[in-house]
C-alpha atoms as a PDB file:
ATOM      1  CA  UNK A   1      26.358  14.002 -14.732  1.00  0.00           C
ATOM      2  CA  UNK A   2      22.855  12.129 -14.578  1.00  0.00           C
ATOM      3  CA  UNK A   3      19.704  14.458 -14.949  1.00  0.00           C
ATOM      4  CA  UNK A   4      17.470  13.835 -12.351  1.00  0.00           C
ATOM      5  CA  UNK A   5      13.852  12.395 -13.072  1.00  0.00           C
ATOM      6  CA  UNK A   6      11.048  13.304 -10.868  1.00  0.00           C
ATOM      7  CA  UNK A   7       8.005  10.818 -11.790  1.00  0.00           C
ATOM      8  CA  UNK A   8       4.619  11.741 -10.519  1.00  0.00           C
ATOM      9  CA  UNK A   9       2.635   8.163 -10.099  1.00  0.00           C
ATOM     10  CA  UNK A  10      -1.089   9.137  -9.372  1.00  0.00           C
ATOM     11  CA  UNK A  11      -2.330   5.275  -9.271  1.00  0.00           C
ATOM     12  CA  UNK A  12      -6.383   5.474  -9.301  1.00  0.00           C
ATOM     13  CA  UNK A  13      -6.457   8.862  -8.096  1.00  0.00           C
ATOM     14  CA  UNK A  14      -7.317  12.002 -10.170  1.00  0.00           C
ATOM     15  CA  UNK A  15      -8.572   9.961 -12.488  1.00  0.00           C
ATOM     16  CA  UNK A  16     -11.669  12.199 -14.281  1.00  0.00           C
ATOM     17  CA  UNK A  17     -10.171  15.123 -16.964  1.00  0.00           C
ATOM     18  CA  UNK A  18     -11.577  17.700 -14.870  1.00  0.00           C
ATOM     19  CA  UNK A  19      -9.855  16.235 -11.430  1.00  0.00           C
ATOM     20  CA  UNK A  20      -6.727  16.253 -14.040  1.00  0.00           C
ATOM     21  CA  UNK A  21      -6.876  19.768 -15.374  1.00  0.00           C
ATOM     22  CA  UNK A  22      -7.742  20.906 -12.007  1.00  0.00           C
ATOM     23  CA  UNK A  23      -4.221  19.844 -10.843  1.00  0.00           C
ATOM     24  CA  UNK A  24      -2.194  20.592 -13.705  1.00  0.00           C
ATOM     25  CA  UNK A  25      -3.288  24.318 -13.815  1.00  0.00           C
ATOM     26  CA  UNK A  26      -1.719  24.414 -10.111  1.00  0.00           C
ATOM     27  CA  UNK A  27       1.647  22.454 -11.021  1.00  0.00           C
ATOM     28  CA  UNK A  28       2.289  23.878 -14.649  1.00  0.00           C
ATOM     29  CA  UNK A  29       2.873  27.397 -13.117  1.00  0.00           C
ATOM     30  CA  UNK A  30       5.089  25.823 -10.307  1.00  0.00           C
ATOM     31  CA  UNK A  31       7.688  24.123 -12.401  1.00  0.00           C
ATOM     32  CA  UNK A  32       7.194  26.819 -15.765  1.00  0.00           C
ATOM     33  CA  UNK A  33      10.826  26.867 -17.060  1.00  0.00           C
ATOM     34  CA  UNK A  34      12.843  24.111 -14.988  1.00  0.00           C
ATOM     35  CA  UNK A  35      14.618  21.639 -17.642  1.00  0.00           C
ATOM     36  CA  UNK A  36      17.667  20.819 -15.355  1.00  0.00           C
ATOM     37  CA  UNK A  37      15.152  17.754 -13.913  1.00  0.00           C
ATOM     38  CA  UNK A  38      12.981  15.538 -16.059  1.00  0.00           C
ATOM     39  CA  UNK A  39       9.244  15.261 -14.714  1.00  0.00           C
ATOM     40  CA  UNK A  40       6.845  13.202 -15.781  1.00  0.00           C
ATOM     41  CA  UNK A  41       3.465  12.835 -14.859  1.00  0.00           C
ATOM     42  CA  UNK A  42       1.371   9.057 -14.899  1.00  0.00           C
ATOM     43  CA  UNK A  43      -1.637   9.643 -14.847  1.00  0.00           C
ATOM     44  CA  UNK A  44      -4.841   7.356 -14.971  1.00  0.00           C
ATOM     45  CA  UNK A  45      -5.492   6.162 -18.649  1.00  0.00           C
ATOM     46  CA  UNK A  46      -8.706   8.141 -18.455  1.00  0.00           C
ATOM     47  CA  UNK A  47      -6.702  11.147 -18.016  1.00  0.00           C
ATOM     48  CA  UNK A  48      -4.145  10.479 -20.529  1.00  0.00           C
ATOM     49  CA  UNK A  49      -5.694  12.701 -23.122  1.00  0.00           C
ATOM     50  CA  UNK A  50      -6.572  15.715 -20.774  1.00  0.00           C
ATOM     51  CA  UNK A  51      -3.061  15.767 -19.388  1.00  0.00           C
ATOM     52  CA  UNK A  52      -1.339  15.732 -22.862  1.00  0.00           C
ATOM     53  CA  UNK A  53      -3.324  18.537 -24.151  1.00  0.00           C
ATOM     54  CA  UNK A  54      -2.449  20.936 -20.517  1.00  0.00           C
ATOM     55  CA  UNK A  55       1.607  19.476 -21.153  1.00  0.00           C
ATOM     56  CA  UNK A  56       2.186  19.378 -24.633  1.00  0.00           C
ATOM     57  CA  UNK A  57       3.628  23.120 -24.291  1.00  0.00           C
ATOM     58  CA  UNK A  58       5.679  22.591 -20.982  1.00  0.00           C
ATOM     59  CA  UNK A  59       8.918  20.326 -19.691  1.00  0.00           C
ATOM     60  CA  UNK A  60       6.909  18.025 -18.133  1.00  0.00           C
ATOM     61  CA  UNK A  61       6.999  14.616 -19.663  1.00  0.00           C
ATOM     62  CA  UNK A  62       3.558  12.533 -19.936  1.00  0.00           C
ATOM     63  CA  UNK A  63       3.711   8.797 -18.749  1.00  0.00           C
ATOM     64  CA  UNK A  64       1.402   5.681 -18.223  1.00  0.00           C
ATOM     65  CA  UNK A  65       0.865   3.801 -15.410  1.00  0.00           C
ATOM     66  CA  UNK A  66       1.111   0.468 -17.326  1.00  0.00           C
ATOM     67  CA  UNK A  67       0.947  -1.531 -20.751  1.00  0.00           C
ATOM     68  CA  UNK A  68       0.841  -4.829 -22.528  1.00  0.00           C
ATOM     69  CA  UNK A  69       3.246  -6.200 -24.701  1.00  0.00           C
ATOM     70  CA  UNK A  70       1.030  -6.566 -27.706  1.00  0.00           C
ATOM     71  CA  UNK A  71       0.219  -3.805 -30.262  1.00  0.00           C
ATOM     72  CA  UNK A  72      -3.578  -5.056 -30.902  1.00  0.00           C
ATOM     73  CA  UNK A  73      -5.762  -8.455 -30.175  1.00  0.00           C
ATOM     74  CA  UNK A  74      -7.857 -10.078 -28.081  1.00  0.00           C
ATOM     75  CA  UNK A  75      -6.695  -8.706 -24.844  1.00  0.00           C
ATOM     76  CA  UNK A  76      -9.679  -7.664 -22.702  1.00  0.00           C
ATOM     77  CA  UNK A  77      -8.612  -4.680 -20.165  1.00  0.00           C
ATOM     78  CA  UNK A  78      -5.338  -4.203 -21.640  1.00  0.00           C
ATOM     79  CA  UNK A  79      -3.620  -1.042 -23.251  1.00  0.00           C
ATOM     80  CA  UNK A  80      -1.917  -1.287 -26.010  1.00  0.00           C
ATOM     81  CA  UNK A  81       2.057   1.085 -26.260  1.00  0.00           C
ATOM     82  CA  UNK A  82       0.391   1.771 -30.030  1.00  0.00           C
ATOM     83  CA  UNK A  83      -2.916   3.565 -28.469  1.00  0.00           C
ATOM     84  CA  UNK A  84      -0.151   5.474 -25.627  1.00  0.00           C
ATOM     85  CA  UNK A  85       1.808   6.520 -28.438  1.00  0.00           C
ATOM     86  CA  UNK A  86      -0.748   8.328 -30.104  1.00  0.00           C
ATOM     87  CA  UNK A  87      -1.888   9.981 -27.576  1.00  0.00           C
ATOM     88  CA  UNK A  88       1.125  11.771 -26.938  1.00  0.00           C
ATOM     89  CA  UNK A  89       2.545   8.823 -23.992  1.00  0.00           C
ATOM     90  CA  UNK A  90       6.453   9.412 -23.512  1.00  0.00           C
ATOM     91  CA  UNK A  91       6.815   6.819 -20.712  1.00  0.00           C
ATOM     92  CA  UNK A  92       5.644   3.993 -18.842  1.00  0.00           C
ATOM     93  CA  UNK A  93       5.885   2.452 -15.699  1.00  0.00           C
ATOM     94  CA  UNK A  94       6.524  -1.071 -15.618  1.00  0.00           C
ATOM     95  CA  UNK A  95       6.925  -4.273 -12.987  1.00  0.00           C
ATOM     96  CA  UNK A  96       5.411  -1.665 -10.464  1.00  0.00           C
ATOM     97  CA  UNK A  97       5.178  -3.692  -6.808  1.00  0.00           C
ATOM     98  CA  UNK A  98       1.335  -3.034  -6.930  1.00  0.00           C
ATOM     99  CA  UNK A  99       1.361  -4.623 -10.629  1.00  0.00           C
ATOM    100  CA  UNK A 100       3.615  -7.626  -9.187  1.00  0.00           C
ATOM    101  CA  UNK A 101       2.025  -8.220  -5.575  1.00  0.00           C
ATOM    102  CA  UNK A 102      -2.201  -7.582  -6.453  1.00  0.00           C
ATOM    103  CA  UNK A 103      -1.760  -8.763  -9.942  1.00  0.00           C
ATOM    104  CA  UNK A 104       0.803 -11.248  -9.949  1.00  0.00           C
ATOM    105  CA  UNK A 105       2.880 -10.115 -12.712  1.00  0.00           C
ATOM    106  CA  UNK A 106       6.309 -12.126 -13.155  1.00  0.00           C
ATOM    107  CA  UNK A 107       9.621 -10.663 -13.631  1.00  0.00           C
ATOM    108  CA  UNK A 108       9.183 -12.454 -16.961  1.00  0.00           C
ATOM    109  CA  UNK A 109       5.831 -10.554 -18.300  1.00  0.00           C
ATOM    110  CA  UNK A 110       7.863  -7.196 -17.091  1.00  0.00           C
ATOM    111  CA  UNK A 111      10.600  -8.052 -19.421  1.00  0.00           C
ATOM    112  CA  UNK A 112       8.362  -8.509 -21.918  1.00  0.00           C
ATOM    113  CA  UNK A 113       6.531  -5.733 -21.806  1.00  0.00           C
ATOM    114  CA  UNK A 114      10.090  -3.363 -21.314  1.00  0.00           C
ATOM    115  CA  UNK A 115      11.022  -4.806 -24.561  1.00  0.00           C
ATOM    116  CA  UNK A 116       7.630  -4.116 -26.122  1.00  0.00           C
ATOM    117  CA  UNK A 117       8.041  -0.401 -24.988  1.00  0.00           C
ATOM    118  CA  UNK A 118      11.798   0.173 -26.476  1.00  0.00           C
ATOM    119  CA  UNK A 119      10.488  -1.435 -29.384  1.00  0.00           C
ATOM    120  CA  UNK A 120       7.954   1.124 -29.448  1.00  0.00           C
ATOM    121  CA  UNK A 121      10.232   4.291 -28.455  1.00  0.00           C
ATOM    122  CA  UNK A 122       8.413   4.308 -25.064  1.00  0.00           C
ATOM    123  CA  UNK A 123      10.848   5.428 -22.353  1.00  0.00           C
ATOM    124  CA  UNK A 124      10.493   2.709 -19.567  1.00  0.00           C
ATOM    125  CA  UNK A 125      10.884   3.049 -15.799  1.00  0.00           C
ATOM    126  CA  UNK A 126      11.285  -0.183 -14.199  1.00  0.00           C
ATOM    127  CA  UNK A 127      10.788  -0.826 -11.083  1.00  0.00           C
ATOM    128  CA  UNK A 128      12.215  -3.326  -8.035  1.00  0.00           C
ATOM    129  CA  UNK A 129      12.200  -3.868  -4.488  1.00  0.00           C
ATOM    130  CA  UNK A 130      11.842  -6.281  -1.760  1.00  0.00           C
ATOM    131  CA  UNK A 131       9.872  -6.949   0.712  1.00  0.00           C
ATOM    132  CA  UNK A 132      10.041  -6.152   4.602  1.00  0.00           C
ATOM    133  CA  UNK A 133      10.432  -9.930   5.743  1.00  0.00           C
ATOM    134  CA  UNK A 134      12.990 -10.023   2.219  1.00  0.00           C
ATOM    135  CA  UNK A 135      15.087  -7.002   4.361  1.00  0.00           C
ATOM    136  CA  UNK A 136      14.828  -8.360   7.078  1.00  0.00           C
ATOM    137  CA  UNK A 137      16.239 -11.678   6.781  1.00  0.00           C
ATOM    138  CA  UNK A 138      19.183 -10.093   4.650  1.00  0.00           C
ATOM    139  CA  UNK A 139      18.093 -11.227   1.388  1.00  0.00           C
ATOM    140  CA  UNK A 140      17.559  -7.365  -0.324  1.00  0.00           C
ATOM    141  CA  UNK A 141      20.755  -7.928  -2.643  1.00  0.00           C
ATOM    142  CA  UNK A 142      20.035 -11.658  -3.409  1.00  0.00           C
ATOM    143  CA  UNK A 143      16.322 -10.341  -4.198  1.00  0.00           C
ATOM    144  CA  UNK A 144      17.236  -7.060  -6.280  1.00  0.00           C
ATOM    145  CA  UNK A 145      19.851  -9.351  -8.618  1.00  0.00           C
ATOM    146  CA  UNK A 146      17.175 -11.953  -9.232  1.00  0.00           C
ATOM    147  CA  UNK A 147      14.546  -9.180 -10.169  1.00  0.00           C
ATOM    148  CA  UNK A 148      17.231  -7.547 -12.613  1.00  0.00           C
ATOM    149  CA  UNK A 149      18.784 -10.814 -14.092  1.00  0.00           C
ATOM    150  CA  UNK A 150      14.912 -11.743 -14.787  1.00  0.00           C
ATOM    151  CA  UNK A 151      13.623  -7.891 -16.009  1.00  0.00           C
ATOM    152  CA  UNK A 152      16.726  -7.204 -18.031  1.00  0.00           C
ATOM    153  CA  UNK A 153      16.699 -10.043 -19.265  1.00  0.00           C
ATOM    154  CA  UNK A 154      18.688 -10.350 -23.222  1.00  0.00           C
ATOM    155  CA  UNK A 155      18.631  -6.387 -22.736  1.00  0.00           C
ATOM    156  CA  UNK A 156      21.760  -4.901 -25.252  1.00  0.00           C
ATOM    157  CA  UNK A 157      23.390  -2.035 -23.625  1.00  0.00           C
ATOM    158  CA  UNK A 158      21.530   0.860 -26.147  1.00  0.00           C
ATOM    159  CA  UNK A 159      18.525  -0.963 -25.083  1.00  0.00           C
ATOM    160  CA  UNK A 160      19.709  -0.953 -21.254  1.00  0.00           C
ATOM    161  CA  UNK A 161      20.746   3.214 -21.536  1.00  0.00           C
ATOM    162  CA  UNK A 162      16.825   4.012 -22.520  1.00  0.00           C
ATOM    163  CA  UNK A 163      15.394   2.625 -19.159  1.00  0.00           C
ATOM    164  CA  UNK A 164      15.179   4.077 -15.945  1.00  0.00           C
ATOM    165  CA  UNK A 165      15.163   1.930 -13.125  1.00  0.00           C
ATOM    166  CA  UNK A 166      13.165   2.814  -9.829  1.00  0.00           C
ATOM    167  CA  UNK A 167      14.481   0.809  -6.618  1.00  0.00           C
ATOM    168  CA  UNK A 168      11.214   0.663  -4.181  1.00  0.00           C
ATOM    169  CA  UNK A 169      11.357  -0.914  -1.057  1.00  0.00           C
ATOM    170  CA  UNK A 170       7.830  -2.681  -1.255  1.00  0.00           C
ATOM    171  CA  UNK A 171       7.891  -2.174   2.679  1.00  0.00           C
ATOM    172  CA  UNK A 172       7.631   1.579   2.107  1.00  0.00           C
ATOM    173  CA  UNK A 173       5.310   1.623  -0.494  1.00  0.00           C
ATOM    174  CA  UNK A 174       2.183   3.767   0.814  1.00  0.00           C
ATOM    175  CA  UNK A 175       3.060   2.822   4.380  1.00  0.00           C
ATOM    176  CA  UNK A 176       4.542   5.985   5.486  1.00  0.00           C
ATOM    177  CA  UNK A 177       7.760   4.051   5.881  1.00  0.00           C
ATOM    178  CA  UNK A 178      11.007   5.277   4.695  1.00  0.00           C
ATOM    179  CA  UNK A 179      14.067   3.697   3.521  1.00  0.00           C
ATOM    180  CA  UNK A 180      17.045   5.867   5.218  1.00  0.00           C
ATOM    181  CA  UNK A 181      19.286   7.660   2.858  1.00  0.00           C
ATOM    182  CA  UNK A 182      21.950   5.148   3.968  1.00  0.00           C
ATOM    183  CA  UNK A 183      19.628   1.962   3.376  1.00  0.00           C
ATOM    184  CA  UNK A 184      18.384   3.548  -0.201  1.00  0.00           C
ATOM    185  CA  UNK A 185      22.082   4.422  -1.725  1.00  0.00           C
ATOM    186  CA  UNK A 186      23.195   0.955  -0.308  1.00  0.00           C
ATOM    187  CA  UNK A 187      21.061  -0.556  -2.917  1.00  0.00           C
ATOM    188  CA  UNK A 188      21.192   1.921  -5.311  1.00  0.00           C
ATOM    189  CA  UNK A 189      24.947   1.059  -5.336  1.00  0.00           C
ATOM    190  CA  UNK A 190      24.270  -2.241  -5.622  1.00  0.00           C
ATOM    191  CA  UNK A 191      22.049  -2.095  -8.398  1.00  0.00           C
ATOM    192  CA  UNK A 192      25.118   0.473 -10.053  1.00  0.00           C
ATOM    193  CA  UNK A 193      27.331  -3.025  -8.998  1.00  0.00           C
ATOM    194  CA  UNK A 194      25.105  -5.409 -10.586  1.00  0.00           C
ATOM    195  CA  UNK A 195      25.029  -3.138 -14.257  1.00  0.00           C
ATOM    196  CA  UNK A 196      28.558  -2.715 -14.528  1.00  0.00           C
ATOM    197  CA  UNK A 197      29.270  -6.515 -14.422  1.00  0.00           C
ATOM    198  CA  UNK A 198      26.477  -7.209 -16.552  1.00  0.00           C
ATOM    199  CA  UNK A 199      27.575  -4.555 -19.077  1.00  0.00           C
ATOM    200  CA  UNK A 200      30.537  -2.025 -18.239  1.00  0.00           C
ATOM    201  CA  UNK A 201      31.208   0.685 -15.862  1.00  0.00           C
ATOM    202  CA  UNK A 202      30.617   3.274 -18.205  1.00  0.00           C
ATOM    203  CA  UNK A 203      27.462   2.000 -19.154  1.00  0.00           C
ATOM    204  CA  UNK A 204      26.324   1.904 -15.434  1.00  0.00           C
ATOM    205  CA  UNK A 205      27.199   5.227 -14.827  1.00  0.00           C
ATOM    206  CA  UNK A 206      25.116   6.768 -17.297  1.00  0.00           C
ATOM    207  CA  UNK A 207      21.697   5.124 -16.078  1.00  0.00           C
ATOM    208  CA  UNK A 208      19.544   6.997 -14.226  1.00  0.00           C
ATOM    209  CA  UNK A 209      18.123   5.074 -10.570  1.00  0.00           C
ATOM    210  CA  UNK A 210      15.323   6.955  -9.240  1.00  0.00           C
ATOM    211  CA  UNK A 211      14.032   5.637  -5.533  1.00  0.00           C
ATOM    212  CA  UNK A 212      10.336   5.222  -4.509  1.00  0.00           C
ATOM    213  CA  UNK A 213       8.970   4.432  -1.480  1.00  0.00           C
ATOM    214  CA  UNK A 214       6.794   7.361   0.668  1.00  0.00           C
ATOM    215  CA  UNK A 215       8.644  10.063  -0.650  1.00  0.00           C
ATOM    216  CA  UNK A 216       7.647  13.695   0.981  1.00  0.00           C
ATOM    217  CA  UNK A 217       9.127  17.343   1.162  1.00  0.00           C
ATOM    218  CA  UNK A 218      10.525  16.448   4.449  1.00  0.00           C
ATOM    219  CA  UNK A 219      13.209  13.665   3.410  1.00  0.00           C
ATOM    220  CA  UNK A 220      13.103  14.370  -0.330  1.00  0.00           C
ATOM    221  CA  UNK A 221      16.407  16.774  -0.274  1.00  0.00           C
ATOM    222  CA  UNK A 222      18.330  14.106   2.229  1.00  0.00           C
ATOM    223  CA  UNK A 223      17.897  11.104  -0.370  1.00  0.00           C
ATOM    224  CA  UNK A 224      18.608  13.124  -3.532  1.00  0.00           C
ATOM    225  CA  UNK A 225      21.920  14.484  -1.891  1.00  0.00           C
ATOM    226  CA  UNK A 226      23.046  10.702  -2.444  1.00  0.00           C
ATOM    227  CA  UNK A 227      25.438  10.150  -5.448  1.00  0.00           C
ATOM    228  CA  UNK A 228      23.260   7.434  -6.695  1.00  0.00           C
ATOM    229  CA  UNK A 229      19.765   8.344  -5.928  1.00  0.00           C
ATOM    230  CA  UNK A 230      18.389  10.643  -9.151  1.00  0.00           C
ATOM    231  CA  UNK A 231      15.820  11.458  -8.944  1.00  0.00           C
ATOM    232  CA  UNK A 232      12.198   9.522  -7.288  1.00  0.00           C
ATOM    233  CA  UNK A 233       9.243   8.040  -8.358  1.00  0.00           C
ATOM    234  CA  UNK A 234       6.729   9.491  -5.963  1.00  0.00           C
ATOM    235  CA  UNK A 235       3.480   8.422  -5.238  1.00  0.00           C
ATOM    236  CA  UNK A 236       1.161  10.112  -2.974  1.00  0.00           C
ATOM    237  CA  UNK A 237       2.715  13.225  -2.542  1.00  0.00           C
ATOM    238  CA  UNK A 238       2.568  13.745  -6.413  1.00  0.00           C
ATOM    239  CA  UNK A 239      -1.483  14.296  -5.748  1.00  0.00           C
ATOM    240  CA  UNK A 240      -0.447  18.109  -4.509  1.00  0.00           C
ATOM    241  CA  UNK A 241       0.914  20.097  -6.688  1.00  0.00           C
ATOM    242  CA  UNK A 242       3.211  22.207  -3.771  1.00  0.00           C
ATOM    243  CA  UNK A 243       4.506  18.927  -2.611  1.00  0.00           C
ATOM    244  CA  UNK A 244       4.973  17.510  -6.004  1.00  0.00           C
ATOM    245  CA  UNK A 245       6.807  21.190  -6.537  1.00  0.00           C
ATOM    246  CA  UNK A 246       8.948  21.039  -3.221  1.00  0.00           C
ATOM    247  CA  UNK A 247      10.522  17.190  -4.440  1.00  0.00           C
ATOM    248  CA  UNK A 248      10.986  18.737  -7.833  1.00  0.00           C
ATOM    249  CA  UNK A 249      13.314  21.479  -6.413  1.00  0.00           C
ATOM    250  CA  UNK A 250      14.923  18.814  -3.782  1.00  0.00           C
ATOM    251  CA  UNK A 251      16.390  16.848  -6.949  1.00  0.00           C
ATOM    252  CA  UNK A 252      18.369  19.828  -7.940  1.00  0.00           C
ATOM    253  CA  UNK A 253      21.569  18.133  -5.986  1.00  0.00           C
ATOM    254  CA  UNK A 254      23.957  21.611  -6.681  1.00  0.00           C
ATOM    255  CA  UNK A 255      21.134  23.444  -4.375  1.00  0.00           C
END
């Protein structure tokens, strides 16, 4: 069976060490002792440093919000997987919709920078998704299998069994709008599809596919039911620590 992963993306919020500490005291005590789902936290890189020193004696996982695929140079604005790694960084979030769509990052920079991070023993989470006028003229599969071919690109399968893979629906990305259970395992099945022709069927079953897209309390429980769905990479609602909390407990799928 698949662990679930619960990632907490804070974007350019909470971004000051106090703002940081101040929510970690409220989740740590929330989530004290619950290893049956992975949790990690992205925080600002500003924050990085706060949030390792209130996690480094709890489950939860510390992650960055982004990197570059070189170590050192001339890069101005960039963050190197060397600096994250020191600072106690266990994953990164990479190809993010808000990366591709206001930075215009290429499937081909993401796959560089995914093979920067397992070069680095960063654990990646990849993400993919479509957008709504993608949906709605039927091309979602057609989209998702250029994205991966692209991404994964020259990926072996030990290198392919280290990344997690976050299907967000660009359409319901912030908007308040919700893929249905239905609509979210369809692709998640797809994507399943797509990695066990690429590699094998064993090797697709072990990989983890979290959804994102305007996840809340309210329809967390309903889209981690889903055979496929493990887990979600949540956005706003990670900002409170209760709702952060109440998806936590929804990825327990025995519950």
């Amino acid at each position: 069976m698949r662990k679930p992963i619960i990632g907490g993306n804070w974007k350019m919020n909470r971004g000051t060490p106090e703002e940081c500490r101040n929510m970690l005291k409220k989740l740590i005590p929330l989530v004290k002792g619950i290893n049956a789902v992975d949790i990690v936290i992205a925080t600002p890189f500003t924050a990085l440093t706060s949030a390792y020193e209130m996690l480094k004696n709890t489950y939860i996982k510390l992650g960055a919000q982004n990197m570059y695929f070189e170590e050192k140079g001339a890069f101005t604005g960039e963050i190197s997987p060397n600096f994250l790694k020191t600072i106690g960084v266990e994953y990164v979030i990479l190809g993010h919709s808000e990366r591709r769509n206001i930075f215009n990052e290429s499937d081909g920079l993401t796959n560089k920078k995914l093979k920067k991070a397992l070069y680095m023993d960063l654990n990646p989470i990849v993400c993919i998704g479509e957008h709504l006028e993608e949906r709605e003229a039927g091309d979602t599969q057609q989209i998702i299998k250029f994205q991966m071919n692209e991404t994964f690109k020259d990926l072996t399968r030990e290198q392919i069994l280290k990344v997690v893979i976050a299907y967000e629906p660009i359409w319901a990305i912030g908007t308040g709008k919700t893929a249905t259970p239905e609509q979210a395992e369809e692709v998640h099945i797809f994507i399943r599809e797509f990695l066990s022709q690429k590699y094998d069927k064993e090797t697709a079953n072990l990989i983890r596919i979290q959804y994102g897209g305007s996840i809340k309390p309210t329809n967390a429980k309903d889209l981690f039911k889903k055979e496929n769905i493990d887990g979600g990479l949540v956005g706003g609602a990670s900002l409170d620590a209760n709702s952060f909390f109440q998806i936590i407990k929804a990825a327990f799928k025995s519950d």
